[in-house]
Protein backbone atom coordinates (compact mmCIF):
# COMPACT_ATOMS: atom_id res chain seq x y z
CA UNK A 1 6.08 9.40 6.45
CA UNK A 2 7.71 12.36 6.92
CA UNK A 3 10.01 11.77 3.37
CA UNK A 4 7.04 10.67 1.43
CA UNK A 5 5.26 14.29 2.09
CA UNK A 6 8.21 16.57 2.03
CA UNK A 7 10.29 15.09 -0.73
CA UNK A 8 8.27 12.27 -2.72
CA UNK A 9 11.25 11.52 -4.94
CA UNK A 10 13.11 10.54 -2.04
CA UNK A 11 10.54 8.18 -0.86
CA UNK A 12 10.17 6.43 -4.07
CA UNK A 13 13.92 5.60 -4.47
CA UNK A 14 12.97 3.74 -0.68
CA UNK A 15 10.99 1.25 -2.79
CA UNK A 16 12.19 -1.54 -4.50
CA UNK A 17 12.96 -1.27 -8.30
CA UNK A 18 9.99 -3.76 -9.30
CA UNK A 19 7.50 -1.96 -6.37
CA UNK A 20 8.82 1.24 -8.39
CA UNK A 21 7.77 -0.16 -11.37
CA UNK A 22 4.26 -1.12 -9.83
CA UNK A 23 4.02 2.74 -8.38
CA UNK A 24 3.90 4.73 -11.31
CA UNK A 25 1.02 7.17 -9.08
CA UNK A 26 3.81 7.44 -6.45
CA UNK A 27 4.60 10.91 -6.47
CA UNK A 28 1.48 12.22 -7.88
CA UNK A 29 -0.11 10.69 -4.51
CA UNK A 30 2.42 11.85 -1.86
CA UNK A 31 3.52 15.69 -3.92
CA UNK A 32 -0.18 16.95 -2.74
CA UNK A 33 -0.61 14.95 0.27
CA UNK A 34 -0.75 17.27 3.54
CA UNK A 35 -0.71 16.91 6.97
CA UNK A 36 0.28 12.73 7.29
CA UNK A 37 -0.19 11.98 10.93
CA UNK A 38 0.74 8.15 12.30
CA UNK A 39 -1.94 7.08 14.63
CA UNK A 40 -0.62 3.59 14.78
CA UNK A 41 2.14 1.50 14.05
CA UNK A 42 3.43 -2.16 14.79
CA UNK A 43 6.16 -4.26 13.17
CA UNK A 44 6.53 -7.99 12.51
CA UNK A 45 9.98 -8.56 12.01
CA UNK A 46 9.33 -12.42 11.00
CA UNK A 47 7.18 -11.39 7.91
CA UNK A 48 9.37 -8.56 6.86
CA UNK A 49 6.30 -6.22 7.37
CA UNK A 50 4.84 -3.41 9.13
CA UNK A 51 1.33 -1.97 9.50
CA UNK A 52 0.11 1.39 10.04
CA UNK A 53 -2.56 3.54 9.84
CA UNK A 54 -2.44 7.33 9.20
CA UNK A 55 -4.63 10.44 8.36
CA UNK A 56 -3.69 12.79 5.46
CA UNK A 57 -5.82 16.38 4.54
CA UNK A 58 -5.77 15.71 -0.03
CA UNK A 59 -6.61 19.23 -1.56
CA UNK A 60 -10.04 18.77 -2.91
CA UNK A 61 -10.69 15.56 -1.30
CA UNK A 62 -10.77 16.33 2.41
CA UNK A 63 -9.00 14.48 5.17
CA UNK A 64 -8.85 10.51 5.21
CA UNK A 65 -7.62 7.83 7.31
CA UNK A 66 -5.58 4.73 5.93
CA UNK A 67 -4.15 1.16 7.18
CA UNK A 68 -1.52 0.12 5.40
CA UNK A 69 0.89 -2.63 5.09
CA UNK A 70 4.16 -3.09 3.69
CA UNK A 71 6.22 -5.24 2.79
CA UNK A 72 10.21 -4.98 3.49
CA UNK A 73 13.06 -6.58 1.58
CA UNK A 74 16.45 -6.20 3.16
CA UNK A 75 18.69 -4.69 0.39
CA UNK A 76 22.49 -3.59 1.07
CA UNK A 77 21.79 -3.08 4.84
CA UNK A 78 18.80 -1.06 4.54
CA UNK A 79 15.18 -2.08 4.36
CA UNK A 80 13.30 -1.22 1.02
CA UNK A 81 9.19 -1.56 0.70
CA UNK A 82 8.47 -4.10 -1.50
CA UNK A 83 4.56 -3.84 -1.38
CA UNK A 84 1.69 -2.74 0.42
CA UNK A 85 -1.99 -4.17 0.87
């Protein structure tokens, strides 16, 4: 969380190259995105995914509270996202 608010670029090179190409909003999502917060997180290591769910403050938008899922692909030894829902 903490690379997707403090250096966006960063956390889009953690996604796959086709999620990349499915992510074009990417960056202009997580540049003004302040104040993430995990409130929950769990892993399923058989489905190569892991759920969360955060809070965020968006300038102009107010503060909102997300679940998300992603989807991991092992790639070279690390883990890359390869989704979400």
């Amino acid at each position: 969380m903490a690379t997707a608010d403090e250096d966006p670029a960063a956390g889009f090179r953690m996604l796959t190259p086709a999620y990349q190409e499915k992510s074009p909003g990417y960056i202009g999502f997580w540049g003004p995105l302040r104040s993430p917060k995990i409130l929950e997180v769990a892993g399923d290591p058989a489905t190569m995914t892991v759920t969360y769910t955060y809070s965020y403050v968006f300038p102009g938008k107010g503060k909102a509270t997300e679940r998300v899922t992603l989807e991991l692909e092992q790639a070279d030894g690390h883990l890359l996202i390869d989704g979400a829902r």
